[in-house]
PDB file of N, CA and C in Angstrom:
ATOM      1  N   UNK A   1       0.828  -1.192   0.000  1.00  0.00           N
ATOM      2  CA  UNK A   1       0.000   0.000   0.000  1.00  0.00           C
ATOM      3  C   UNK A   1       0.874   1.259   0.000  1.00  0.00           C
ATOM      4  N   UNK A   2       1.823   1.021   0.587  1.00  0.00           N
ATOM      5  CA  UNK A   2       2.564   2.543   1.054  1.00  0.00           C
ATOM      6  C   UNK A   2       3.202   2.441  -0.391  1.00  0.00           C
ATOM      7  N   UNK A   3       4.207   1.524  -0.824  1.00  0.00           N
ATOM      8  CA  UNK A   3       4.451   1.389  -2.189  1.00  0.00           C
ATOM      9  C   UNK A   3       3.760   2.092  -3.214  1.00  0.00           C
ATOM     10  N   UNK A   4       2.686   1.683  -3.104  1.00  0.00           N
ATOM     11  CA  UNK A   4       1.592   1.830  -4.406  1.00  0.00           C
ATOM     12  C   UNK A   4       1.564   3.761  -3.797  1.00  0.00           C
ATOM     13  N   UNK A   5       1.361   4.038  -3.224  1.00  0.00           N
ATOM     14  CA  UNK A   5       0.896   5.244  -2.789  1.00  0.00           C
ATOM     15  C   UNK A   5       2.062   6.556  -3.455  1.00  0.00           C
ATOM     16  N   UNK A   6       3.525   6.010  -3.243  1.00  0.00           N
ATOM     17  CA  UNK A   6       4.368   6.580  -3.037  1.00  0.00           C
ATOM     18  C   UNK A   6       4.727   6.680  -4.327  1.00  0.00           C
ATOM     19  N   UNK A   7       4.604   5.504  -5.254  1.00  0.00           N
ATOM     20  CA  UNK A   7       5.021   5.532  -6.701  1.00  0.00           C
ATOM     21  C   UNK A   7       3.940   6.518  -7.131  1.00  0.00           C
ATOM     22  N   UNK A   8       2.667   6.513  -7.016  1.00  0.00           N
ATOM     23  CA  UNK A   8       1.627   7.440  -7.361  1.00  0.00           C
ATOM     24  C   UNK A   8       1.932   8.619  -7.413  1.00  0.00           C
ATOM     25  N   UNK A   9       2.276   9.246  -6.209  1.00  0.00           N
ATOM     26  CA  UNK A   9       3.105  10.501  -5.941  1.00  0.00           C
ATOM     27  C   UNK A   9       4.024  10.910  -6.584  1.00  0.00           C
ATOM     28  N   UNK A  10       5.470   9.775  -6.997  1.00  0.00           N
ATOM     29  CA  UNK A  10       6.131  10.574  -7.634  1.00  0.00           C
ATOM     30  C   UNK A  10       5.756  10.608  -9.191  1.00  0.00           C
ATOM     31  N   UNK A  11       5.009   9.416  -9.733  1.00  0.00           N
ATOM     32  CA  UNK A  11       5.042   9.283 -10.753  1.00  0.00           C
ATOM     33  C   UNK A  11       3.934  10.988 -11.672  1.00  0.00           C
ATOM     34  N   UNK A  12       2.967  11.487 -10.553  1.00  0.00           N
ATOM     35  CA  UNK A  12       2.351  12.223 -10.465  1.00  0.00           C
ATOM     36  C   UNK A  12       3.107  13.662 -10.662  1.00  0.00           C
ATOM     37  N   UNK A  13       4.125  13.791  -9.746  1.00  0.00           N
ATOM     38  CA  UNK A  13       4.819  14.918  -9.574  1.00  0.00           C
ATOM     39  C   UNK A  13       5.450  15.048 -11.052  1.00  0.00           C
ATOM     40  N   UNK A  14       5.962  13.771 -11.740  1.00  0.00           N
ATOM     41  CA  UNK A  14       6.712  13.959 -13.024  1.00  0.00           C
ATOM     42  C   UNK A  14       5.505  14.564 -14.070  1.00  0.00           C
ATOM     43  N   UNK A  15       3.983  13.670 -14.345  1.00  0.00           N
ATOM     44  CA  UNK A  15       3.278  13.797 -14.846  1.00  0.00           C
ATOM     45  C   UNK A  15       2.839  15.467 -14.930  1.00  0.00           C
ATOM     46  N   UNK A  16       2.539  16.086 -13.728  1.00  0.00           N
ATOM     47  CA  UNK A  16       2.130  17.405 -13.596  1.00  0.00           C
ATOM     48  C   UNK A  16       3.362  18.356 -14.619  1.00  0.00           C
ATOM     49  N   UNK A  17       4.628  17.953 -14.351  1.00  0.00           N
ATOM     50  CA  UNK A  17       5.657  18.570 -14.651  1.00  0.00           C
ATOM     51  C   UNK A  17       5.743  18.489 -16.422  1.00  0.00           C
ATOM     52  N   UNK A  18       5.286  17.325 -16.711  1.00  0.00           N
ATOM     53  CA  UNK A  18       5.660  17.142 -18.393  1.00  0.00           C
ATOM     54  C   UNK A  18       4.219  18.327 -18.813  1.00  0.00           C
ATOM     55  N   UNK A  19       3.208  18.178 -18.049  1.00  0.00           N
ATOM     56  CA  UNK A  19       2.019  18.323 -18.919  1.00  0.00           C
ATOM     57  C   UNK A  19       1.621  20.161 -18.719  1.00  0.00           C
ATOM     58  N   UNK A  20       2.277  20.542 -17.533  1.00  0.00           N
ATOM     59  CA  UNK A  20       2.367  21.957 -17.093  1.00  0.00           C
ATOM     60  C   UNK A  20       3.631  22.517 -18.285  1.00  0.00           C
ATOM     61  N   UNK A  21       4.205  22.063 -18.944  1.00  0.00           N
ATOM     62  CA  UNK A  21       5.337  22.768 -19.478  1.00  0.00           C
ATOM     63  C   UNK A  21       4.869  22.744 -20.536  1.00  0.00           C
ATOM     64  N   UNK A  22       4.595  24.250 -21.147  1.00  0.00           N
ATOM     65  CA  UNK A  22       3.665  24.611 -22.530  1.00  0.00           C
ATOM     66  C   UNK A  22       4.601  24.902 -23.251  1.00  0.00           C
ATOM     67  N   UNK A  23       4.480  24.302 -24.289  1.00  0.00           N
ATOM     68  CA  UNK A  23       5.289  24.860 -25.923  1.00  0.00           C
ATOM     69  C   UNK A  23       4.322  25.140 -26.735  1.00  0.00           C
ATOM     70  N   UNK A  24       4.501  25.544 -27.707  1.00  0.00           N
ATOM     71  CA  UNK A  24       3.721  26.469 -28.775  1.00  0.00           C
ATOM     72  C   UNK A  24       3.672  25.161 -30.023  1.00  0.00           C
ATOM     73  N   UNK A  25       2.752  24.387 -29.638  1.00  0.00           N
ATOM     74  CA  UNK A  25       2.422  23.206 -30.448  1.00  0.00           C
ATOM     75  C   UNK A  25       0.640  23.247 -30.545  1.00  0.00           C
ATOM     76  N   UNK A  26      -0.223  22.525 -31.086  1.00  0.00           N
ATOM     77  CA  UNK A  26      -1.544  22.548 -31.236  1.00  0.00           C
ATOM     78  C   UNK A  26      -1.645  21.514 -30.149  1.00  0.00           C
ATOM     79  N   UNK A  27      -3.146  21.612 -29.214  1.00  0.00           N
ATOM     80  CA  UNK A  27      -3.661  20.713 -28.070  1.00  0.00           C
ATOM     81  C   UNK A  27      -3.090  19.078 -28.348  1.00  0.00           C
ATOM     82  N   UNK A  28      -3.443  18.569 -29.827  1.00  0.00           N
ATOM     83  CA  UNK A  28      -3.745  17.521 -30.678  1.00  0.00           C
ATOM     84  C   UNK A  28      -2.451  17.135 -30.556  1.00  0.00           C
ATOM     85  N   UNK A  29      -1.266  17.390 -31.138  1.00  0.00           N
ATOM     86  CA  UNK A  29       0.267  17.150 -30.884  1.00  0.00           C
ATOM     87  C   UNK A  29       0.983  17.426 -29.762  1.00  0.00           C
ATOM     88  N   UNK A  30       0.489  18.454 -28.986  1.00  0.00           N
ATOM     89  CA  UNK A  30       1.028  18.388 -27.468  1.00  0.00           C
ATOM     90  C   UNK A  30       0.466  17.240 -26.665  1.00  0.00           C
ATOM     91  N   UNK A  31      -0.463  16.499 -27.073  1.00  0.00           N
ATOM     92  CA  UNK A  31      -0.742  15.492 -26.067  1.00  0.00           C
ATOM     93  C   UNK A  31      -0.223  14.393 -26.447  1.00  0.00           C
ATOM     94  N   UNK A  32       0.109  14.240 -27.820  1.00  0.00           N
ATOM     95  CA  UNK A  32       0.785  12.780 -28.176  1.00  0.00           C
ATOM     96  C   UNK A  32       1.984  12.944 -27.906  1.00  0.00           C
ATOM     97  N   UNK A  33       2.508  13.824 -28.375  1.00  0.00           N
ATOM     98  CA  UNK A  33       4.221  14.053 -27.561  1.00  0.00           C
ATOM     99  C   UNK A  33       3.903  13.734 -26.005  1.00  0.00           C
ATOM    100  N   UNK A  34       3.144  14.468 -25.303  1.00  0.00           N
ATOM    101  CA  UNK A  34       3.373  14.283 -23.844  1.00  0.00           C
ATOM    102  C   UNK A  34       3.042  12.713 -23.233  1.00  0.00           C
ATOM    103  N   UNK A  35       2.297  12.163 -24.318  1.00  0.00           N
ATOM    104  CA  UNK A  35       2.088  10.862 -23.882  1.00  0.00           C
ATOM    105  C   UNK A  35       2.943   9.983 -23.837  1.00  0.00           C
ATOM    106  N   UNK A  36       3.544   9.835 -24.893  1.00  0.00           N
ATOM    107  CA  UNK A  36       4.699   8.970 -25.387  1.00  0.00           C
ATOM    108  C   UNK A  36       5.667   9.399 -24.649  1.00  0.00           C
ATOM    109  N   UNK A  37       5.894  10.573 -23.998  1.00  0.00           N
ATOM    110  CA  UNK A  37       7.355  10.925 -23.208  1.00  0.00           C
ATOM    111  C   UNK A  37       6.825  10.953 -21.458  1.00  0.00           C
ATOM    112  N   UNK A  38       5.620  11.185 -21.517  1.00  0.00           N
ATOM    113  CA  UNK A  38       5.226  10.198 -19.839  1.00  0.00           C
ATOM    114  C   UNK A  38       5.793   8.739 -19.903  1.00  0.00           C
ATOM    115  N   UNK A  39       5.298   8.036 -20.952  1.00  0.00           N
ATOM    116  CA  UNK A  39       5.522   5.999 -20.901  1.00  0.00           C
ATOM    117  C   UNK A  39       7.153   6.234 -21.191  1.00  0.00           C
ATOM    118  N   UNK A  40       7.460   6.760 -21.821  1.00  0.00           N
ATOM    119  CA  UNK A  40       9.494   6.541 -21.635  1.00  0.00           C
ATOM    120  C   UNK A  40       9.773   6.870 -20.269  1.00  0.00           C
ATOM    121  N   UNK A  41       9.307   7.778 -19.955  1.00  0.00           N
ATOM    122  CA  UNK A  41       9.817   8.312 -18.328  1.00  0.00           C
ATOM    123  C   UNK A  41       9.864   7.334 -17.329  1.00  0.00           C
ATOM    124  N   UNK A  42       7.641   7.049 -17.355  1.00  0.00           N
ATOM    125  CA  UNK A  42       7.061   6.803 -16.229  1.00  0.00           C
ATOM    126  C   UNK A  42       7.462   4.812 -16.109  1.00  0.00           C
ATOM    127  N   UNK A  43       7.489   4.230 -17.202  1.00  0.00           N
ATOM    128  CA  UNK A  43       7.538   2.999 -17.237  1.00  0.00           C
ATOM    129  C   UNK A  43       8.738   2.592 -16.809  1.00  0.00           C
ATOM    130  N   UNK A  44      10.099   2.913 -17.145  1.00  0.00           N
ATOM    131  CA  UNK A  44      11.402   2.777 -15.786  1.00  0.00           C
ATOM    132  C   UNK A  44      11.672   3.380 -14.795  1.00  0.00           C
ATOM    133  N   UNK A  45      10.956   4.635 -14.663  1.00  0.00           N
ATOM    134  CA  UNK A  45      11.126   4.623 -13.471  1.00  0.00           C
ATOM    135  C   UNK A  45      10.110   3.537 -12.373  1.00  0.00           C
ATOM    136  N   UNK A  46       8.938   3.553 -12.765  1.00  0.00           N
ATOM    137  CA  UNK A  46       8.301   2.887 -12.172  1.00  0.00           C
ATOM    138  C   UNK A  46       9.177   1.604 -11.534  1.00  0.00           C
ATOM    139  N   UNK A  47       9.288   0.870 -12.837  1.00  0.00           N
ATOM    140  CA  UNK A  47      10.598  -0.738 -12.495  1.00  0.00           C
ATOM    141  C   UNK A  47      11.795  -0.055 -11.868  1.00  0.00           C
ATOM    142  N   UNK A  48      12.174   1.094 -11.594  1.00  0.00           N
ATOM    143  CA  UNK A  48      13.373   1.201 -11.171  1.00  0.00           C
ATOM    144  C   UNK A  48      12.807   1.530  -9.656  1.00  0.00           C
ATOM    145  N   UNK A  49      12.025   2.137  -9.319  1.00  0.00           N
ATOM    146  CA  UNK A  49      11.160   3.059  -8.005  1.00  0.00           C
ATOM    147  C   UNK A  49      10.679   1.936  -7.183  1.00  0.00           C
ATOM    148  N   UNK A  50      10.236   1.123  -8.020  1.00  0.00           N
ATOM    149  CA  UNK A  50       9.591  -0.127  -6.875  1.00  0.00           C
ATOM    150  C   UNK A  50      10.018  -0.797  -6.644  1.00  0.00           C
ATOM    151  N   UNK A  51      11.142  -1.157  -7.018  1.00  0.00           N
ATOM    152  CA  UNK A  51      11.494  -2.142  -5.951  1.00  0.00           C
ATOM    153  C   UNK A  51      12.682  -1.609  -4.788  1.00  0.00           C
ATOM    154  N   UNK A  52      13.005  -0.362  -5.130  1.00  0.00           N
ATOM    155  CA  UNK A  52      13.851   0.902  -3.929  1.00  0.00           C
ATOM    156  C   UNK A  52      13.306   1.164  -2.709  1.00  0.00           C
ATOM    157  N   UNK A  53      11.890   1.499  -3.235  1.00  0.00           N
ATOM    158  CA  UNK A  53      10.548   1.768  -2.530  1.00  0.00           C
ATOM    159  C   UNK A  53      10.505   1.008  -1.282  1.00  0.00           C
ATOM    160  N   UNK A  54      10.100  -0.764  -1.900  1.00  0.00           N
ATOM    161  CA  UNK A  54       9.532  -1.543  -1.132  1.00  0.00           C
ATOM    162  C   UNK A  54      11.026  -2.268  -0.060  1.00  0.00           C
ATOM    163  N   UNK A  55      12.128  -1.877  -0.528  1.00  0.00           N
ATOM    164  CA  UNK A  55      13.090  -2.213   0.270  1.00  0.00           C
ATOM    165  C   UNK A  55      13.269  -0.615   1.365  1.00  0.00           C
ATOM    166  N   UNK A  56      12.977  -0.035   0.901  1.00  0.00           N
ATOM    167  CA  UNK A  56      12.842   1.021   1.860  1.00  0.00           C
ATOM    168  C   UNK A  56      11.967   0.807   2.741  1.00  0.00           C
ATOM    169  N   UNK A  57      10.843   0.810   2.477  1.00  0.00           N
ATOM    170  CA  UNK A  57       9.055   0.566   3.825  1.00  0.00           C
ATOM    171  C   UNK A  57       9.814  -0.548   4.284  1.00  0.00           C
ATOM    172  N   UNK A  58      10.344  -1.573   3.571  1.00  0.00           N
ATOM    173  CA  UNK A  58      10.352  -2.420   4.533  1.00  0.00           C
ATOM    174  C   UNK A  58      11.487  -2.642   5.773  1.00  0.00           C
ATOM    175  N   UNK A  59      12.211  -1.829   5.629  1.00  0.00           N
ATOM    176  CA  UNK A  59      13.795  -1.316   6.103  1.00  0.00           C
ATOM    177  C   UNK A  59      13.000  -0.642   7.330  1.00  0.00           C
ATOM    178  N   UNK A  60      12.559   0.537   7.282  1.00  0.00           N
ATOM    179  CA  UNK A  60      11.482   1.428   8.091  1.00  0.00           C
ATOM    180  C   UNK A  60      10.703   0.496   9.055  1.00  0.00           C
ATOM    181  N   UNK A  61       9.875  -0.418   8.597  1.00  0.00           N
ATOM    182  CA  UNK A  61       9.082  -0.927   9.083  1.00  0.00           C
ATOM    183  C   UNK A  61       9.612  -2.012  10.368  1.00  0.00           C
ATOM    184  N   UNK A  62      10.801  -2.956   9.896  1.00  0.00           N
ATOM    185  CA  UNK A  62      11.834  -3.751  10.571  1.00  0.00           C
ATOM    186  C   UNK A  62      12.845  -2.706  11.677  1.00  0.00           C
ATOM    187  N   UNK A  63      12.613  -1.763  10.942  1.00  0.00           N
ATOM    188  CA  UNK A  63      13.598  -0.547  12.254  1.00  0.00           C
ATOM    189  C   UNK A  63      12.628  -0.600  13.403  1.00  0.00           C
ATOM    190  N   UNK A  64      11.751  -0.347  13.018  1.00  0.00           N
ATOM    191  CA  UNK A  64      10.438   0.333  14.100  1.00  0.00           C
ATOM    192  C   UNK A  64      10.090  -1.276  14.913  1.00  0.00           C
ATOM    193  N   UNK A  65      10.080  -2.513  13.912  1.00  0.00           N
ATOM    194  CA  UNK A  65       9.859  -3.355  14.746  1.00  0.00           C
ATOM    195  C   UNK A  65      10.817  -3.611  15.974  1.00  0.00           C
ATOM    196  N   UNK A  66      12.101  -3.839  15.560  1.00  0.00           N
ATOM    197  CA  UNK A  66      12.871  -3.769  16.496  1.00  0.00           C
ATOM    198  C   UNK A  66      13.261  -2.710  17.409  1.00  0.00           C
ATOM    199  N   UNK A  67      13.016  -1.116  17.315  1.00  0.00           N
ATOM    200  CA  UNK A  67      12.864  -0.225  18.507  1.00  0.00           C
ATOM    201  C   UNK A  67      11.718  -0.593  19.622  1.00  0.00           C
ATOM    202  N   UNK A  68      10.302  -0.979  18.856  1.00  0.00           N
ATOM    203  CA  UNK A  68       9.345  -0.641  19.676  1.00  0.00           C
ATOM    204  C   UNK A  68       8.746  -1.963  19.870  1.00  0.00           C
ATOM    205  N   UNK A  69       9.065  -3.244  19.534  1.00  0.00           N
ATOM    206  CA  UNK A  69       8.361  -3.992  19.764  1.00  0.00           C
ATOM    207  C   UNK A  69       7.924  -4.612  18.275  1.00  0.00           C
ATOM    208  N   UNK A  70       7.638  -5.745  18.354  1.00  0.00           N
ATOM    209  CA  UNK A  70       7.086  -6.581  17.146  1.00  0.00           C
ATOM    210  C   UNK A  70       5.804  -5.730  16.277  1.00  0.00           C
ATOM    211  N   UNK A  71       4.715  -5.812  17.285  1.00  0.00           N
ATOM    212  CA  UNK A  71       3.487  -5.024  16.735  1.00  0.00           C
ATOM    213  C   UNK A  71       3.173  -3.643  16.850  1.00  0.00           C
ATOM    214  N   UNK A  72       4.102  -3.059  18.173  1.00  0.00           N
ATOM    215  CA  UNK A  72       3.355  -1.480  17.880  1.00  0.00           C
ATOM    216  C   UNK A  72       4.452  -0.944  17.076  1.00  0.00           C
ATOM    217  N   UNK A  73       5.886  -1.482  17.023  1.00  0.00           N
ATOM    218  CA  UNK A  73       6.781  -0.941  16.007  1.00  0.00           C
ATOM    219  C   UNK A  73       6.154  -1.056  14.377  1.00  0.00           C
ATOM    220  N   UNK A  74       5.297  -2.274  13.773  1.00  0.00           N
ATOM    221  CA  UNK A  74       5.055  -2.130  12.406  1.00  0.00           C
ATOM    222  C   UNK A  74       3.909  -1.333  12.622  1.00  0.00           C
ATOM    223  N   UNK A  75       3.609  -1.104  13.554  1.00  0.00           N
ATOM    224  CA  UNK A  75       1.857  -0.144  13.687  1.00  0.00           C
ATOM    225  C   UNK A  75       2.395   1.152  13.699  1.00  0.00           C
ATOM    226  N   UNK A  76       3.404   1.315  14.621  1.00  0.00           N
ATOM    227  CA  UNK A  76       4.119   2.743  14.656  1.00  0.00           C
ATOM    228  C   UNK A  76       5.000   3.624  13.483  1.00  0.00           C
ATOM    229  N   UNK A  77       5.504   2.309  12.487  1.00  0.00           N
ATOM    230  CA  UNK A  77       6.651   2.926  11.961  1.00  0.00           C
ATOM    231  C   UNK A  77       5.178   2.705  10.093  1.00  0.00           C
ATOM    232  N   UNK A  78       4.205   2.014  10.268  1.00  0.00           N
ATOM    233  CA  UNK A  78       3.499   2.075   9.568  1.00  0.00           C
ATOM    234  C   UNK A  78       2.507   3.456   9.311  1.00  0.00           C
ATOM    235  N   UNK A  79       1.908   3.689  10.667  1.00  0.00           N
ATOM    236  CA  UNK A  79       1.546   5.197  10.932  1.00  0.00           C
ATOM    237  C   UNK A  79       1.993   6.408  10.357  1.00  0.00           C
ATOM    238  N   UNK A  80       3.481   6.322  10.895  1.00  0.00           N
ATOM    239  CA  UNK A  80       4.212   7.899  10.479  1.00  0.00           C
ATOM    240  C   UNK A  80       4.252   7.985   8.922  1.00  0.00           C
ATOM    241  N   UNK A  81       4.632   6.800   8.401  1.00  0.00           N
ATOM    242  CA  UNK A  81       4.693   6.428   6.933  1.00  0.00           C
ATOM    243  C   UNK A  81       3.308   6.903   6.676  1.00  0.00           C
ATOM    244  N   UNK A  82       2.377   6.436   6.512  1.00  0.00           N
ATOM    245  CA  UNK A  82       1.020   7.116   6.139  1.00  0.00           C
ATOM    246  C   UNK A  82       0.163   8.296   6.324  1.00  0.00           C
ATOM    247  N   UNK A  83       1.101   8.563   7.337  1.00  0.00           N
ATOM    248  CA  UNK A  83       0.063  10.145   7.994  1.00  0.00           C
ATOM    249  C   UNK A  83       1.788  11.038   7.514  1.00  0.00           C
ATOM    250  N   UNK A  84       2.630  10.807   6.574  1.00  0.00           N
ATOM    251  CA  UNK A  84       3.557  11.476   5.886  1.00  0.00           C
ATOM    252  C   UNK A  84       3.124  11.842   5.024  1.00  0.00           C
ATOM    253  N   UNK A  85       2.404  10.810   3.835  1.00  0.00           N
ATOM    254  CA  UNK A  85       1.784  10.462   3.008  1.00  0.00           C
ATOM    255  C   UNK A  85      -0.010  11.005   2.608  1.00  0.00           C
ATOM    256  N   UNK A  86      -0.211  10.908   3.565  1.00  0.00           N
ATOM    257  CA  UNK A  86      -1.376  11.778   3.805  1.00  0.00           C
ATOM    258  C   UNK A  86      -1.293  13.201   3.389  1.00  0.00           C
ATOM    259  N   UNK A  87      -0.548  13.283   4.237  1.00  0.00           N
ATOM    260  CA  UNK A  87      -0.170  15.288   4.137  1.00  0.00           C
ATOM    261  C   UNK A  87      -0.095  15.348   3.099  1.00  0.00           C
ATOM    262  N   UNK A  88       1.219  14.988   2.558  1.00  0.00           N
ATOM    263  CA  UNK A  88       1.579  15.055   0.784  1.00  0.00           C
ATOM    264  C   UNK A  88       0.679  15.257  -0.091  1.00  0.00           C
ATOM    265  N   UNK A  89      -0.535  14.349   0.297  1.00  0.00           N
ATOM    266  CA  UNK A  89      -1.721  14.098  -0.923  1.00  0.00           C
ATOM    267  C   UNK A  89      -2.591  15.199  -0.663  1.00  0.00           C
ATOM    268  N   UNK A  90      -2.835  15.224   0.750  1.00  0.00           N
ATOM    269  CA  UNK A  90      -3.528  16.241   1.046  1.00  0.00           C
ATOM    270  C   UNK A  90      -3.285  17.274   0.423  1.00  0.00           C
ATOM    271  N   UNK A  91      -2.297  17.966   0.689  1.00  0.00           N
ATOM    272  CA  UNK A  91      -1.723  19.240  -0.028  1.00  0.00           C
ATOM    273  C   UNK A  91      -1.632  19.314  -1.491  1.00  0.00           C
ATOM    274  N   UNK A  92      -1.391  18.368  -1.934  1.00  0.00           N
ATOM    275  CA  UNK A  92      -1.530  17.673  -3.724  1.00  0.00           C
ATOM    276  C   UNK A  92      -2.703  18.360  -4.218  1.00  0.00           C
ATOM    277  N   UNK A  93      -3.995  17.445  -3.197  1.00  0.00           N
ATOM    278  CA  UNK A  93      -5.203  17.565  -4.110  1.00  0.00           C
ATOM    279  C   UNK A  93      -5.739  18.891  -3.773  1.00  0.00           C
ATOM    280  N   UNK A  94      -6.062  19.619  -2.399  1.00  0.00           N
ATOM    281  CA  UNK A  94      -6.699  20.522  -1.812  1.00  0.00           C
ATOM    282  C   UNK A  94      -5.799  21.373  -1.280  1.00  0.00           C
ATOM    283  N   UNK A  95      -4.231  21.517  -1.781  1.00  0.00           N
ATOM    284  CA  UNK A  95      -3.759  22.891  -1.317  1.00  0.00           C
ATOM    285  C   UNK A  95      -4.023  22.821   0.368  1.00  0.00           C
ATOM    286  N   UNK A  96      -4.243  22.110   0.809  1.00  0.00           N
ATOM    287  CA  UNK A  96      -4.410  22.560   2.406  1.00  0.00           C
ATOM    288  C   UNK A  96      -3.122  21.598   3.205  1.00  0.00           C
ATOM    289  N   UNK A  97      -2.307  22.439   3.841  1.00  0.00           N
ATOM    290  CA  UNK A  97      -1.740  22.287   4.543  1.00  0.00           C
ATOM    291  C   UNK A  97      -1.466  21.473   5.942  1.00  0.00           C
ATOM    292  N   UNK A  98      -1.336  20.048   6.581  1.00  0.00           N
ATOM    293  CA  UNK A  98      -1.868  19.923   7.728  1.00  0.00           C
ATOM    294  C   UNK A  98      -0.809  20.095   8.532  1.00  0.00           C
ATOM    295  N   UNK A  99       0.342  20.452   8.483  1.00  0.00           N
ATOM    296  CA  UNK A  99       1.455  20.904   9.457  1.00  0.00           C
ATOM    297  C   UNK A  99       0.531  21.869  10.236  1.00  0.00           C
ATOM    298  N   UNK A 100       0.389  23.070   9.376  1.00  0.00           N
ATOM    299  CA  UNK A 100      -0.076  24.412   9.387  1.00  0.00           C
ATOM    300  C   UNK A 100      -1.476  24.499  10.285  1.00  0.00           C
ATOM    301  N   UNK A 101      -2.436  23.453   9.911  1.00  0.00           N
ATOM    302  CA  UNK A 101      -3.730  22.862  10.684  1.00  0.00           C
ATOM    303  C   UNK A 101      -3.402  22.537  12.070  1.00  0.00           C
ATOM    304  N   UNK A 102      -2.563  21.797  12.293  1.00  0.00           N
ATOM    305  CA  UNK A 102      -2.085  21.082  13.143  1.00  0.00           C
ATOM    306  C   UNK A 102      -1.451  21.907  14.476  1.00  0.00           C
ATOM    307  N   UNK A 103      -0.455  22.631  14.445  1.00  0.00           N
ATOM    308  CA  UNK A 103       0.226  23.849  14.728  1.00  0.00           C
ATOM    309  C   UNK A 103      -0.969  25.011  15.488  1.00  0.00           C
ATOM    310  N   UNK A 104      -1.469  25.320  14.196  1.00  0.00           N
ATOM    311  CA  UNK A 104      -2.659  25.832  14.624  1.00  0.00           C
ATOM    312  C   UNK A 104      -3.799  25.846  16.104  1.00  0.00           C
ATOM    313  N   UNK A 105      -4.160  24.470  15.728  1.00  0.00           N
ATOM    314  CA  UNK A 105      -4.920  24.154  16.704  1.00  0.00           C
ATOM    315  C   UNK A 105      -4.589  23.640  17.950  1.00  0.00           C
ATOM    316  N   UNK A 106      -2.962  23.014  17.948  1.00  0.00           N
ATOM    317  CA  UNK A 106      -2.451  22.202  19.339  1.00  0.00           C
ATOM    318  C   UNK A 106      -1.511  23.451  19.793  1.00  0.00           C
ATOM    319  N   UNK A 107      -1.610  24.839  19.452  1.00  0.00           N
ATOM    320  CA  UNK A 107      -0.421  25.645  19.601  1.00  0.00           C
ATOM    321  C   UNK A 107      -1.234  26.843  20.067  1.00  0.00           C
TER     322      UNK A 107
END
């Protein structure tokens, strides 16, 4: 899950980046260029990202087991990973900030 989440993200961040960068081409040819140069991009990195990824969460996850215990370490080190992840998206889709939320209200 965190995998899948994380490739989403970056693969997203590249996507925004190819398709935000305007050249002086017609709608019709700017999208086939941008398509074909998303799948060169997005398709190795993807094979290159996932399996970095999933040796990473799982590196994270085995840290946390062994600081905190078998189960609240993968619950704990699973948590921060997702409520990281959260934010990110959060801010992605709705511009809203939850550091800033957060801060806010416990401060």
């Amino acid at each position: 899950m965190i995998s899948v989440l994380t490739l989403n993200l970056l693969t997203g961040f590249i996507t925004n980046y190819i398709v935000h960068y305007k050249i002086e081409l017609s709608p019709y040819k700017f999208t086939a260029i941008a398509m074909l140069t998303l799948v060169f991009i997005l398709v190795p990195a993807y094979s290159y990202m996932s399996g970095k990824i999933e040796v990473l969460v799982a590196r994270v996850l085995v840290s946390g087991s062994n600081s905190f215990g078998k189960i609240i370490g993968l619950l704990l080190s699973f948590s921060i990973i997702f409520i990281f992840l959260f934010a990110i998206y959060l801010n992605n889709w709705f511009n809203i900030n939850l550091l800033v939320i957060l801060k806010n209200k416990f401060l």
